[in-house]
PDB file of N, CA and C in Angstrom:
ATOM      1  N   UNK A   1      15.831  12.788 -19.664  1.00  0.00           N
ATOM      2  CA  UNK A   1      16.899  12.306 -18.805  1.00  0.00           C
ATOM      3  C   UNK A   1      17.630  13.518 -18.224  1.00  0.00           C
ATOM      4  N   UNK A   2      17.285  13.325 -17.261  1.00  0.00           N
ATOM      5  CA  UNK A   2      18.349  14.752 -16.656  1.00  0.00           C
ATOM      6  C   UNK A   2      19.816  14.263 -15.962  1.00  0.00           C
ATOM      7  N   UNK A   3      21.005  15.356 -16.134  1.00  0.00           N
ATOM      8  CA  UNK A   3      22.316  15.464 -15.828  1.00  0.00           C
ATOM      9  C   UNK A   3      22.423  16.497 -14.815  1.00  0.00           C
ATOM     10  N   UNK A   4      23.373  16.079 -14.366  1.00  0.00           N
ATOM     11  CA  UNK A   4      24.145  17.156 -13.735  1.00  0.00           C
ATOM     12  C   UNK A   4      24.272  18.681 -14.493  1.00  0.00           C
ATOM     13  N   UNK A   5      23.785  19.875 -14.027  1.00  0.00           N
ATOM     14  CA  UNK A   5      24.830  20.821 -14.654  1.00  0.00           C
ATOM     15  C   UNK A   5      25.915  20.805 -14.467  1.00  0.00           C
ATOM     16  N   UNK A   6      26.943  20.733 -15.289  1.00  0.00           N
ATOM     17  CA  UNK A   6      28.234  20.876 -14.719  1.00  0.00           C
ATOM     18  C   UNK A   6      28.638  22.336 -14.577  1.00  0.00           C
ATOM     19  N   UNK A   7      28.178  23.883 -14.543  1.00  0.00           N
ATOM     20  CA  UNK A   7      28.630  24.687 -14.051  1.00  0.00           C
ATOM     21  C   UNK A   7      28.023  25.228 -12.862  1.00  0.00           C
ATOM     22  N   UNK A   8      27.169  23.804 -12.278  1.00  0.00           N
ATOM     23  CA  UNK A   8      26.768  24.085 -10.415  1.00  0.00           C
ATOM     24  C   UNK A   8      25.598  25.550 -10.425  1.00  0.00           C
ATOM     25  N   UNK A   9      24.935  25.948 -11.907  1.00  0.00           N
ATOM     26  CA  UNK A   9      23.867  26.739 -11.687  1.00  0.00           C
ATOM     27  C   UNK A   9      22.872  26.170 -11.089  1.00  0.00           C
ATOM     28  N   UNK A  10      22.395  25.208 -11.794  1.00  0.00           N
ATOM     29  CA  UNK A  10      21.222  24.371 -11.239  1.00  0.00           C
ATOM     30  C   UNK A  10      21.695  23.070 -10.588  1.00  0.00           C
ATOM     31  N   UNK A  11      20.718  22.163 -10.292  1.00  0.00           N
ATOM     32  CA  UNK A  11      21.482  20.855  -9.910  1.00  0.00           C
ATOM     33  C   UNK A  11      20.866  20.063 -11.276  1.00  0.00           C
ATOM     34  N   UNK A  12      20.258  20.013 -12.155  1.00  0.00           N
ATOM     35  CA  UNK A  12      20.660  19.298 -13.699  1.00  0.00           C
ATOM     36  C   UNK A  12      19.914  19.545 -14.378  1.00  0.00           C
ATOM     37  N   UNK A  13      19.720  19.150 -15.724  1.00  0.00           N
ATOM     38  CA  UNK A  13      19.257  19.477 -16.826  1.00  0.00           C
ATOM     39  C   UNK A  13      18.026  18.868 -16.845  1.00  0.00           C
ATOM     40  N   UNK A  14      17.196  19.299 -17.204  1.00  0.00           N
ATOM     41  CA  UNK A  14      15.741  19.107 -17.349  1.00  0.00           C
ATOM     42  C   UNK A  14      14.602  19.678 -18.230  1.00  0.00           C
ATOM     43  N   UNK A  15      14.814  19.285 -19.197  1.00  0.00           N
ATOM     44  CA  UNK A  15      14.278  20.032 -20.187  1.00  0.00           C
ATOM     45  C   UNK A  15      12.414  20.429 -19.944  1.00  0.00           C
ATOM     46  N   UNK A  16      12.197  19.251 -19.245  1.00  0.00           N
ATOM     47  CA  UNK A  16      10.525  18.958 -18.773  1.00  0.00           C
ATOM     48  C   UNK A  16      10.856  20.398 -17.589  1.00  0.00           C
ATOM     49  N   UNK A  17      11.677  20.737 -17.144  1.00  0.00           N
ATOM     50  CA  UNK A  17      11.304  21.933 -15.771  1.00  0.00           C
ATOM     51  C   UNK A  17      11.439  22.997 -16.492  1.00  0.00           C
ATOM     52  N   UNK A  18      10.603  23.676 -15.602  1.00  0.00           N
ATOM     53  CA  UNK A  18      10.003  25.175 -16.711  1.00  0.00           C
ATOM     54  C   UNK A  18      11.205  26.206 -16.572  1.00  0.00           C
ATOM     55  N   UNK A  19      12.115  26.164 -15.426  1.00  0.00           N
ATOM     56  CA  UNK A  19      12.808  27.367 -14.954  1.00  0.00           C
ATOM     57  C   UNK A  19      14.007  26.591 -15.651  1.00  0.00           C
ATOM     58  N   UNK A  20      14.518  25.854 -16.429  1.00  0.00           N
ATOM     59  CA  UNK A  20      15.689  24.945 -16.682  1.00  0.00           C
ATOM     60  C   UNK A  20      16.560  25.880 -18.339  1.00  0.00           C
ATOM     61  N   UNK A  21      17.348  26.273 -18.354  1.00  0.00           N
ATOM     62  CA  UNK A  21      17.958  27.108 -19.463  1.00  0.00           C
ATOM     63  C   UNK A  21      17.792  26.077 -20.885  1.00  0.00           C
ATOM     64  N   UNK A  22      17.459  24.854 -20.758  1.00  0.00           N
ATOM     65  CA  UNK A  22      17.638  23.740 -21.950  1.00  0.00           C
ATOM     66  C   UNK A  22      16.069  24.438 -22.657  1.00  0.00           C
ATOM     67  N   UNK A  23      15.528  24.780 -21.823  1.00  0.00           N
ATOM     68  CA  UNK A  23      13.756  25.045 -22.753  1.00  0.00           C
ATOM     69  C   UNK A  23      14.574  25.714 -23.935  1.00  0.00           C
ATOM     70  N   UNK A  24      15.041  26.939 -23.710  1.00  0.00           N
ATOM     71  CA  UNK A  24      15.756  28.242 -24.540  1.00  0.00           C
ATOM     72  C   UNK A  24      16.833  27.523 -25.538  1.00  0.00           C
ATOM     73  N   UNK A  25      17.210  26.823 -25.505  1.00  0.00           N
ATOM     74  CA  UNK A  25      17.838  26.019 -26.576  1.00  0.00           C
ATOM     75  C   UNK A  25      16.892  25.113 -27.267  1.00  0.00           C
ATOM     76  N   UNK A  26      16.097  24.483 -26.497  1.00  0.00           N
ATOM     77  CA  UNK A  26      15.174  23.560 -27.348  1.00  0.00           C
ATOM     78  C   UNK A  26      14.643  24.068 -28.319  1.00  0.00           C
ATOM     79  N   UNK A  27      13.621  25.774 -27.598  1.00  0.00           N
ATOM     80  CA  UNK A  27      13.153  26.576 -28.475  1.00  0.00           C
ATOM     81  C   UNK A  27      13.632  26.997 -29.807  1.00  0.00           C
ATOM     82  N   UNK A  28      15.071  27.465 -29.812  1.00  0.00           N
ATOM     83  CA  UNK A  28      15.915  27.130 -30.480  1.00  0.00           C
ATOM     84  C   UNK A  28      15.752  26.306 -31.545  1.00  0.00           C
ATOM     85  N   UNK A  29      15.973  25.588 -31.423  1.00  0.00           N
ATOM     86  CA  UNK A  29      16.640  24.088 -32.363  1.00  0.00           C
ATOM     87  C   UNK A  29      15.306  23.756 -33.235  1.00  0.00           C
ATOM     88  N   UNK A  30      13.628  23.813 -32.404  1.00  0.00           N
ATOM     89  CA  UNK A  30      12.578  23.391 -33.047  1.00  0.00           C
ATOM     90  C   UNK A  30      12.197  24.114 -33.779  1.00  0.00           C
ATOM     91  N   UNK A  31      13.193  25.628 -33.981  1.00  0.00           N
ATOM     92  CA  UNK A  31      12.433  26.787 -35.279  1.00  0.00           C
ATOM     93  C   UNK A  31      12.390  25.880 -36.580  1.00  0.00           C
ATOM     94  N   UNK A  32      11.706  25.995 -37.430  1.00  0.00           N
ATOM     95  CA  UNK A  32      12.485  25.733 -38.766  1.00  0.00           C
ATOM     96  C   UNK A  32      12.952  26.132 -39.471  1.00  0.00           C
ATOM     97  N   UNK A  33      13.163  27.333 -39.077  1.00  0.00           N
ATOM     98  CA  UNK A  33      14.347  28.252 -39.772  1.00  0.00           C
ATOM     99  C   UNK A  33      15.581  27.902 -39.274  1.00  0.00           C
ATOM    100  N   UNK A  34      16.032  27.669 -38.199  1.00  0.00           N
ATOM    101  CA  UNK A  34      16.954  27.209 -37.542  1.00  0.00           C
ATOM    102  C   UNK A  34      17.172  26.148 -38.140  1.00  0.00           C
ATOM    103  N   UNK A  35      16.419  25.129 -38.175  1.00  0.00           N
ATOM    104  CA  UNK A  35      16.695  23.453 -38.989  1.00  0.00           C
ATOM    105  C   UNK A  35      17.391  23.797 -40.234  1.00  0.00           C
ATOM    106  N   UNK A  36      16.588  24.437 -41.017  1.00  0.00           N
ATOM    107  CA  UNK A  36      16.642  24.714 -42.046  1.00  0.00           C
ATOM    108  C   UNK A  36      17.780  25.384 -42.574  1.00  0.00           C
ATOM    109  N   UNK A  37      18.631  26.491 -42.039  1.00  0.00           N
ATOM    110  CA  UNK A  37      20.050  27.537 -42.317  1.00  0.00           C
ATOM    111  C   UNK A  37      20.955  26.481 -41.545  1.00  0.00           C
ATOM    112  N   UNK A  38      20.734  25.942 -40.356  1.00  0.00           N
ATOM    113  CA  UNK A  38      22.429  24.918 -40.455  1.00  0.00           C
ATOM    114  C   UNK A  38      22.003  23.861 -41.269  1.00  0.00           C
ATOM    115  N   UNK A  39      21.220  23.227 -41.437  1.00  0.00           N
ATOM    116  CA  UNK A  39      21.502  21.938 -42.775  1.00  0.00           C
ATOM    117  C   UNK A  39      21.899  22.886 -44.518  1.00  0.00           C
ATOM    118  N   UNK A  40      21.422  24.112 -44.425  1.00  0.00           N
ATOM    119  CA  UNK A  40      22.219  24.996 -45.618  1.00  0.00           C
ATOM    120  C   UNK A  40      23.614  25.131 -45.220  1.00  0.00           C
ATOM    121  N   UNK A  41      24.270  25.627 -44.261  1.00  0.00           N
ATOM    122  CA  UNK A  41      25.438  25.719 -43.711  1.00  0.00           C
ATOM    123  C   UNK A  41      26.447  24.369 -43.600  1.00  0.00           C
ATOM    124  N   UNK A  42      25.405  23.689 -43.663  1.00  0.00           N
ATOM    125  CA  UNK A  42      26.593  22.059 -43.469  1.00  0.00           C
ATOM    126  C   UNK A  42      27.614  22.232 -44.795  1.00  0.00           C
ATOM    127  N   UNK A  43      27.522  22.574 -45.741  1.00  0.00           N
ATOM    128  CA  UNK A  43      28.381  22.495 -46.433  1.00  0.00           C
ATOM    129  C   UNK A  43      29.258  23.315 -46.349  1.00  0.00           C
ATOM    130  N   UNK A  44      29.381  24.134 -45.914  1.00  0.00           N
ATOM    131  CA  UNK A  44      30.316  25.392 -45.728  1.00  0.00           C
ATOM    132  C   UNK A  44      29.966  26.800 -45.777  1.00  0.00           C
ATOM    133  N   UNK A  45      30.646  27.872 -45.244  1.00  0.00           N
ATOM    134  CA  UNK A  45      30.058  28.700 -45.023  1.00  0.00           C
ATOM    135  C   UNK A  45      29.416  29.876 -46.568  1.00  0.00           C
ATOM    136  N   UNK A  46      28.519  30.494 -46.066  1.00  0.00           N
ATOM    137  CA  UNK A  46      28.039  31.070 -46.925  1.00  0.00           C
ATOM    138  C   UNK A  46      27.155  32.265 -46.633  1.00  0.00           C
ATOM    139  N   UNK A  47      26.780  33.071 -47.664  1.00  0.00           N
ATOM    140  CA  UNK A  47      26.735  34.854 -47.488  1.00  0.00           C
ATOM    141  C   UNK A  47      25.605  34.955 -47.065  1.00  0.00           C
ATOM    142  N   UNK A  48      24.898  35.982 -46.911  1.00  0.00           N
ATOM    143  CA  UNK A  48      23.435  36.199 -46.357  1.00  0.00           C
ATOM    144  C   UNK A  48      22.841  36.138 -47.471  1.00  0.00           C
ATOM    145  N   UNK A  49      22.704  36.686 -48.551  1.00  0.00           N
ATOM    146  CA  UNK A  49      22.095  36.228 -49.923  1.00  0.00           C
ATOM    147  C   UNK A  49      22.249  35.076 -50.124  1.00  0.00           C
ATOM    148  N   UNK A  50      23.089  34.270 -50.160  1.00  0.00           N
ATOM    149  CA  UNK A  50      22.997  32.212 -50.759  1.00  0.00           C
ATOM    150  C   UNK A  50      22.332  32.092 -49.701  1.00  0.00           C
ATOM    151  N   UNK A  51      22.304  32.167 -48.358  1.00  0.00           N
ATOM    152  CA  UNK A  51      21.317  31.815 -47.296  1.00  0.00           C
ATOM    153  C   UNK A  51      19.936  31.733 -47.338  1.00  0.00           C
ATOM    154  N   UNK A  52      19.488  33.147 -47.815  1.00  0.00           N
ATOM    155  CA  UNK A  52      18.279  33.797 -48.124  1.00  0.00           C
ATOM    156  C   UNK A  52      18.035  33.060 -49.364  1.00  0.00           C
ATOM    157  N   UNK A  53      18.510  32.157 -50.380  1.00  0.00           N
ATOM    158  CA  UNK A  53      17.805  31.725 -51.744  1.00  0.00           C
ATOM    159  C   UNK A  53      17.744  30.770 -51.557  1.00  0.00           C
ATOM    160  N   UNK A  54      18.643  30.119 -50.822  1.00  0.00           N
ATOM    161  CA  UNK A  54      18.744  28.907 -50.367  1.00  0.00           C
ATOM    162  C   UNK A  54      17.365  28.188 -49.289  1.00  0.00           C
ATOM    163  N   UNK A  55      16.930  29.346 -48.317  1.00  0.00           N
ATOM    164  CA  UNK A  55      15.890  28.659 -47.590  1.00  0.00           C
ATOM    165  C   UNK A  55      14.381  29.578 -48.052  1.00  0.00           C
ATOM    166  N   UNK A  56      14.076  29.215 -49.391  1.00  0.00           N
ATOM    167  CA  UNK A  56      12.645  30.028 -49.809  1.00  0.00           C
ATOM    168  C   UNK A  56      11.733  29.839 -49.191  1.00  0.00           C
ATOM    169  N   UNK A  57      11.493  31.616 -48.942  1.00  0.00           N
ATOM    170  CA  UNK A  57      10.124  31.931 -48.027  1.00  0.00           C
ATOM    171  C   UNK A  57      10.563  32.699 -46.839  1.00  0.00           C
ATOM    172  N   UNK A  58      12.005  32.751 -46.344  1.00  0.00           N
ATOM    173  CA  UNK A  58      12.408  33.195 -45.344  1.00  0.00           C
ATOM    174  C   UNK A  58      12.834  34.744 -45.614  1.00  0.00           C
ATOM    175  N   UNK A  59      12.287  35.787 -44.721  1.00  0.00           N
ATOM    176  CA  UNK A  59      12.222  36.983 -44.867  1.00  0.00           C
ATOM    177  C   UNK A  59      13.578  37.983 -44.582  1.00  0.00           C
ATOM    178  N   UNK A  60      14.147  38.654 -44.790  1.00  0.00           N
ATOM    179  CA  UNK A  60      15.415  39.212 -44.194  1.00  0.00           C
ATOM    180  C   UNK A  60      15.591  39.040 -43.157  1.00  0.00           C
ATOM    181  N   UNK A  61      14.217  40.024 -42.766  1.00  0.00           N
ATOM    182  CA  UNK A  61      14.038  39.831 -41.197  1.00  0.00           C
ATOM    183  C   UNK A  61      14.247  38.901 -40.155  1.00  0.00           C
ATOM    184  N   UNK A  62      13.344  37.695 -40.893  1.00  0.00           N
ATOM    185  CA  UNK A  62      13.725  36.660 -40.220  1.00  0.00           C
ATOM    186  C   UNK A  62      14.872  35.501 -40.126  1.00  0.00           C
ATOM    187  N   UNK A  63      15.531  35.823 -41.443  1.00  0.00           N
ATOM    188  CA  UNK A  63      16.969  35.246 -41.182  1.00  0.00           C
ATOM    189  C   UNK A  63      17.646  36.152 -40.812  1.00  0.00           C
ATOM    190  N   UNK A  64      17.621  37.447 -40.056  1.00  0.00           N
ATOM    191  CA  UNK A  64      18.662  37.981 -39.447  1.00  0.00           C
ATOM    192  C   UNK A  64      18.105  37.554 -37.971  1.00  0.00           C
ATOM    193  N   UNK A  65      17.377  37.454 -37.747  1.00  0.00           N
ATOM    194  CA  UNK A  65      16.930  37.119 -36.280  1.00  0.00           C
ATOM    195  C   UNK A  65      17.003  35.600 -36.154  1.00  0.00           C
ATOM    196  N   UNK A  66      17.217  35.039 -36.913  1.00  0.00           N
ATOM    197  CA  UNK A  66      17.504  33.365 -36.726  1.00  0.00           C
ATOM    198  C   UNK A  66      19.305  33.374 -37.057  1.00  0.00           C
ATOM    199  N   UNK A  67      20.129  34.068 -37.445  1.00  0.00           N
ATOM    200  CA  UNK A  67      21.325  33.989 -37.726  1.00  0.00           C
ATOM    201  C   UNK A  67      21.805  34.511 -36.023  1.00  0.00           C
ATOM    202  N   UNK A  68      21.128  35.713 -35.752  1.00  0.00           N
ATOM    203  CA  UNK A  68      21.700  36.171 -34.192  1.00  0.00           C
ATOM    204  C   UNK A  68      21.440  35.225 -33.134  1.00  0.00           C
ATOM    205  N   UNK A  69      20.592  34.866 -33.610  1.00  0.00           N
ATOM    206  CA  UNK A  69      20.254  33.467 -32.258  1.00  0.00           C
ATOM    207  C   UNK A  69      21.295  32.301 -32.422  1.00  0.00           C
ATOM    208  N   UNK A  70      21.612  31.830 -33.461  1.00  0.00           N
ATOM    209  CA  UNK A  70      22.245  31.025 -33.404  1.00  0.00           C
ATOM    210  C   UNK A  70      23.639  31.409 -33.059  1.00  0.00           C
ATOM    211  N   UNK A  71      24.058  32.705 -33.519  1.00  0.00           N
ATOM    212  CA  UNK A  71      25.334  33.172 -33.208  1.00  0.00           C
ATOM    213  C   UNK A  71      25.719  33.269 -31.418  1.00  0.00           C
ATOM    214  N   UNK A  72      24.680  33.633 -30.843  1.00  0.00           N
ATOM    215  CA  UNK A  72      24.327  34.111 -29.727  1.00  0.00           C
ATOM    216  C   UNK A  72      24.697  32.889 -29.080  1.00  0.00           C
ATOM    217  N   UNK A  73      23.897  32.065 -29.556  1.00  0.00           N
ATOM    218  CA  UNK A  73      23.828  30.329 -28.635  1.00  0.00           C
ATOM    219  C   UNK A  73      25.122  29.687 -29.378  1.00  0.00           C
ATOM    220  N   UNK A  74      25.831  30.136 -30.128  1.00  0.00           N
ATOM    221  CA  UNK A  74      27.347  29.634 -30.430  1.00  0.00           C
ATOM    222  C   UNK A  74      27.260  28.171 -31.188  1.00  0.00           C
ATOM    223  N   UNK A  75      26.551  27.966 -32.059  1.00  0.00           N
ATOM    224  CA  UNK A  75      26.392  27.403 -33.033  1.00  0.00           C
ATOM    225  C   UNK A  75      26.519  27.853 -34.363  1.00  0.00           C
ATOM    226  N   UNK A  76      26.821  29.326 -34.454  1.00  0.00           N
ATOM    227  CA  UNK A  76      27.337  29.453 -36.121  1.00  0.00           C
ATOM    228  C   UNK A  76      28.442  30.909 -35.800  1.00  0.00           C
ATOM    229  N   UNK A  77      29.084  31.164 -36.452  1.00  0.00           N
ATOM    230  CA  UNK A  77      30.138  32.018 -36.843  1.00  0.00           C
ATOM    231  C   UNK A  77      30.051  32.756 -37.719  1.00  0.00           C
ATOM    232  N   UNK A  78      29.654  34.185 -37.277  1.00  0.00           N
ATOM    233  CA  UNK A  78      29.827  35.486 -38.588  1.00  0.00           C
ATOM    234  C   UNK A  78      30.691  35.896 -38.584  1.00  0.00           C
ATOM    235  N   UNK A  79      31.458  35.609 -39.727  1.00  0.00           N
ATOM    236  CA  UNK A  79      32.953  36.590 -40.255  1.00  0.00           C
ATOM    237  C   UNK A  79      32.697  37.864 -41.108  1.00  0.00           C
ATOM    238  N   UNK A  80      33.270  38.644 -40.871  1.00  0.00           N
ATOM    239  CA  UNK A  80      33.261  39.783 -42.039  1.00  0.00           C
ATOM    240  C   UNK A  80      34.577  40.301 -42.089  1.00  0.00           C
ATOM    241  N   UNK A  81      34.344  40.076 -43.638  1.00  0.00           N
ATOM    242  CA  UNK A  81      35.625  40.385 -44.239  1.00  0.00           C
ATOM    243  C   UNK A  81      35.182  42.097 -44.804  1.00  0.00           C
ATOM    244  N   UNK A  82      36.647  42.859 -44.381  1.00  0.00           N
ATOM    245  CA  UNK A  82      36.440  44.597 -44.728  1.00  0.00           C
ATOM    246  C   UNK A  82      36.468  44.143 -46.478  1.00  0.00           C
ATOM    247  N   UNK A  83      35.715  44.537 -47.093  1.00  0.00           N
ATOM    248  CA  UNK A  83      35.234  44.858 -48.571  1.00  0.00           C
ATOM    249  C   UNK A  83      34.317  45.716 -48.745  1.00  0.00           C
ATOM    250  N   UNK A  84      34.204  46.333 -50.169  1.00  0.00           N
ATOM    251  CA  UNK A  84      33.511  47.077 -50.217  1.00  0.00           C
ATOM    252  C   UNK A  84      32.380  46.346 -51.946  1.00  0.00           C
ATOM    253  N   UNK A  85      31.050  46.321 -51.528  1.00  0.00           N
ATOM    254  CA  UNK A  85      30.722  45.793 -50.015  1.00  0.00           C
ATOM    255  C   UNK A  85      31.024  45.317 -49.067  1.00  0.00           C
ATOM    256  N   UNK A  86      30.485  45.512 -47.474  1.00  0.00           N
ATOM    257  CA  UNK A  86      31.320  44.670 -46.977  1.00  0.00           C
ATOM    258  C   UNK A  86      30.849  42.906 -47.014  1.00  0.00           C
ATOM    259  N   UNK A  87      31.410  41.958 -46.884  1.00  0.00           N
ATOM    260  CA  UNK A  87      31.273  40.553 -47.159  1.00  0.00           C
ATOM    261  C   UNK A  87      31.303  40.111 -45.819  1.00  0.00           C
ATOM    262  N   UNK A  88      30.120  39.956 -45.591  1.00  0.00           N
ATOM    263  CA  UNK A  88      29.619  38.801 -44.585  1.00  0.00           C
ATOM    264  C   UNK A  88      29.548  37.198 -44.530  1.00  0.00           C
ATOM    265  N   UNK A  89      30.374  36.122 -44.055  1.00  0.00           N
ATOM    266  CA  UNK A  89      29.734  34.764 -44.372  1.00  0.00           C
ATOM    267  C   UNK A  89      29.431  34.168 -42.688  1.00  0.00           C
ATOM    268  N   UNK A  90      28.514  33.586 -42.684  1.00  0.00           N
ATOM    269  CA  UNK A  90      28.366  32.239 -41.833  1.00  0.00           C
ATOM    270  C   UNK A  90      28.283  30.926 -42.100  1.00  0.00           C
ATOM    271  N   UNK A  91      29.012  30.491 -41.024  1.00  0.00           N
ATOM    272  CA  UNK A  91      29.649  29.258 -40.402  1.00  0.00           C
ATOM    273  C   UNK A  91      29.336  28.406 -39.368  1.00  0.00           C
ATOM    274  N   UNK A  92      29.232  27.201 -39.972  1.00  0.00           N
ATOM    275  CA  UNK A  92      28.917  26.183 -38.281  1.00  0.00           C
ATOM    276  C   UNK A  92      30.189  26.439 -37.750  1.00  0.00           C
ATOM    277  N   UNK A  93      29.866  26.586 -36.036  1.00  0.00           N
ATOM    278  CA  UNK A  93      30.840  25.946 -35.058  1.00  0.00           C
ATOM    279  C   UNK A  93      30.933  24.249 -34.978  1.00  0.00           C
ATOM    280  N   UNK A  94      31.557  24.153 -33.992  1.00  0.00           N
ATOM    281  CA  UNK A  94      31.680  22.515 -33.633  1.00  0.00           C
ATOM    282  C   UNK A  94      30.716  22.104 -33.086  1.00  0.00           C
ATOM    283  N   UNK A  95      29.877  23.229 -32.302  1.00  0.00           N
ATOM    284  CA  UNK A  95      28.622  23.004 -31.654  1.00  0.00           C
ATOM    285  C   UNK A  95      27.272  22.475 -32.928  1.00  0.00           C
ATOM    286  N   UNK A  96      27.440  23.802 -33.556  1.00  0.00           N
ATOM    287  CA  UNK A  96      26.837  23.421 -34.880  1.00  0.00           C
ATOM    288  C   UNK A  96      26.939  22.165 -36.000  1.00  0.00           C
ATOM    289  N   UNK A  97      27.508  21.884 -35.887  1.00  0.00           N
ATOM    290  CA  UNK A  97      28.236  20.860 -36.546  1.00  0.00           C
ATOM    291  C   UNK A  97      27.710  19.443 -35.876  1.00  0.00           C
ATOM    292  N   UNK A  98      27.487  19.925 -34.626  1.00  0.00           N
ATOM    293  CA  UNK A  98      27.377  18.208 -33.704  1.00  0.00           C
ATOM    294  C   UNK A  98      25.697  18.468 -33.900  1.00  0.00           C
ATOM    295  N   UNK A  99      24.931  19.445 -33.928  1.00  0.00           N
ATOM    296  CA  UNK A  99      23.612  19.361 -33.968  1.00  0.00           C
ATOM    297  C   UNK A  99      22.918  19.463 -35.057  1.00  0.00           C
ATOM    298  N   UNK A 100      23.958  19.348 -36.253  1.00  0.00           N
ATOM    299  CA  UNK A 100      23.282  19.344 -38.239  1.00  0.00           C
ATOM    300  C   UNK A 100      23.246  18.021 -37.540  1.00  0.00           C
ATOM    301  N   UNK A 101      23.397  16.805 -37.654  1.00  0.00           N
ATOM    302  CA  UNK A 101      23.319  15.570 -37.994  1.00  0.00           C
ATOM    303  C   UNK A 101      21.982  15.129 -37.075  1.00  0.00           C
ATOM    304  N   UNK A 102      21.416  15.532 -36.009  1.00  0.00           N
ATOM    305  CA  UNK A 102      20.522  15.296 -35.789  1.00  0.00           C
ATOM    306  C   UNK A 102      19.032  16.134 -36.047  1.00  0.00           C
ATOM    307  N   UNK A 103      19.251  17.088 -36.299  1.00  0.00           N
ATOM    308  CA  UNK A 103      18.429  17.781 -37.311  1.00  0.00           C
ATOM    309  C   UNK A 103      18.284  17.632 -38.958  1.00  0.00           C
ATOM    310  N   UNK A 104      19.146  17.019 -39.248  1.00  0.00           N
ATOM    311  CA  UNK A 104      19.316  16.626 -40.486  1.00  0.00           C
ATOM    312  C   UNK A 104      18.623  14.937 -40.191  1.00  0.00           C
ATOM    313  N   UNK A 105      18.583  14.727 -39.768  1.00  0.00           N
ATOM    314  CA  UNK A 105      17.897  13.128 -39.413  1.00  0.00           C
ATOM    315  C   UNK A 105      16.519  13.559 -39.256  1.00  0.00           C
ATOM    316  N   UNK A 106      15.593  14.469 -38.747  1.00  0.00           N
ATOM    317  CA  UNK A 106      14.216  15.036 -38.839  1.00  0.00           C
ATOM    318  C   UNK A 106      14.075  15.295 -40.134  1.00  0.00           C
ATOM    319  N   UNK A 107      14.617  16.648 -40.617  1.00  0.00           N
ATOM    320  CA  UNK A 107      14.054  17.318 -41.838  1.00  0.00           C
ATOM    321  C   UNK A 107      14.310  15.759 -42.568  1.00  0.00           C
ATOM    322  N   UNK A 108      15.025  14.730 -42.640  1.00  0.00           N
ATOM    323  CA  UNK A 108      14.794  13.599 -43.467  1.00  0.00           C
ATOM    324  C   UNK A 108      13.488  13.009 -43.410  1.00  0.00           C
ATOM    325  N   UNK A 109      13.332  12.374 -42.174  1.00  0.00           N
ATOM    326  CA  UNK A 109      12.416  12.004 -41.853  1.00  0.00           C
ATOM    327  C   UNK A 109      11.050  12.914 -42.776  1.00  0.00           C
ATOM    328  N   UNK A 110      10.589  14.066 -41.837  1.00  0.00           N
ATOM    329  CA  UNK A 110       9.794  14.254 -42.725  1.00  0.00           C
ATOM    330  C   UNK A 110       9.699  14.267 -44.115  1.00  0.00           C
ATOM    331  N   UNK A 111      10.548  14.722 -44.977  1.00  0.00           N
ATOM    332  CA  UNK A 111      10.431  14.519 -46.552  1.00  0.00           C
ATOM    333  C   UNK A 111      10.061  13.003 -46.686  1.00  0.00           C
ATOM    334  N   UNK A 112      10.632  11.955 -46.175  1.00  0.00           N
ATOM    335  CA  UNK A 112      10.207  10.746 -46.209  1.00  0.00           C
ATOM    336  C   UNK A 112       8.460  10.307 -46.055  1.00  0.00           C
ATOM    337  N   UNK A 113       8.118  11.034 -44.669  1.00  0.00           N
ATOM    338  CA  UNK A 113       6.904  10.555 -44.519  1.00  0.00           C
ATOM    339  C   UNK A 113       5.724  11.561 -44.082  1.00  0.00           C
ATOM    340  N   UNK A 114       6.043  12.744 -45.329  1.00  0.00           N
ATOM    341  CA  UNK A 114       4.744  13.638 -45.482  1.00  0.00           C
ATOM    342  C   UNK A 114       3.686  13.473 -46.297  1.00  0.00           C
ATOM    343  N   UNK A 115       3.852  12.299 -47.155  1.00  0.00           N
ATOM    344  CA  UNK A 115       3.129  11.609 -47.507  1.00  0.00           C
ATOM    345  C   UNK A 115       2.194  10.927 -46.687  1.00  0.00           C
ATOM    346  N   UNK A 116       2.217  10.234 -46.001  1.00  0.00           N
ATOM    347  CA  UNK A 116       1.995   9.488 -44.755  1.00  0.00           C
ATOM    348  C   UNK A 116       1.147  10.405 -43.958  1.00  0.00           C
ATOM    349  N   UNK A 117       1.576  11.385 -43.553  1.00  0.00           N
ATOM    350  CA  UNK A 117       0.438  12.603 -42.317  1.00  0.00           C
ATOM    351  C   UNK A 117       0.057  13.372 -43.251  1.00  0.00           C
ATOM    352  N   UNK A 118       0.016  13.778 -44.221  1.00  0.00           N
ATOM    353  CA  UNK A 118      -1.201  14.390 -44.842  1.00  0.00           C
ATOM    354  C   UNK A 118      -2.144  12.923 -45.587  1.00  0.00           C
ATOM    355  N   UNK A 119      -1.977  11.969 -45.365  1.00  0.00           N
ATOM    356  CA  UNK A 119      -3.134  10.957 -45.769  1.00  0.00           C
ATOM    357  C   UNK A 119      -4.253  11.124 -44.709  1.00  0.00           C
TER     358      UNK A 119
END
């Protein structure tokens, strides 16, 4: 379904058009690392280590490059507090926050019915 842009870049949203900025968010959203660190984050914010134990299998690397993206696209919030160490946590935004619940409705889904596609 396409909209209007409302900041008059394009004339609307179209996720199906190749030149449309929504691909780059979609891309986004379908990582599963991405799925995966805001449904960890729904509960509140938390350090790069609880992050990292929290989503096993995920590499430094790659949760620092899935934390900047999301920061980037303004769905999560890095605070750092001066400590020594210093103390890093992330945070959903409101943005974040509005897109756990429908990502959190997938990752359900599948646990529900991976049974089902690996038959």
């Amino acid at each position: 379904m396409a909209l209007s842009c409302p900041t008059g870049q394009h004339d609307k949203h179209d996720v199906y058009a190749a030149q449309c900025p929504c691909r780059g968010v979609l891309d986004l959203l379908a990582n599963k690392w991405t799925a995966l660190a805001i449904g960890a984050l729904e509960e509140g914010p938390l350090r790069f280590g609880e992050l990292q134990r929290q989503l096993e299998g995920v590499s430094p690397k790659v949760l620092t490059q899935t934390l900047r993206r999301l920061e980037e696209a303004g769905f999560v919030d890095r605070t750092i507090y001066p400590a020594v160490p210093l103390h890093v946590e992330y945070n959903l935004t409101e943005l974040g926050h509005g897109v756990a619940e429908p990502l959190g409705a997938l990752r359900s889904w599948v646990e529900r019915n991976l049974d089902r596609i690996n038959a």
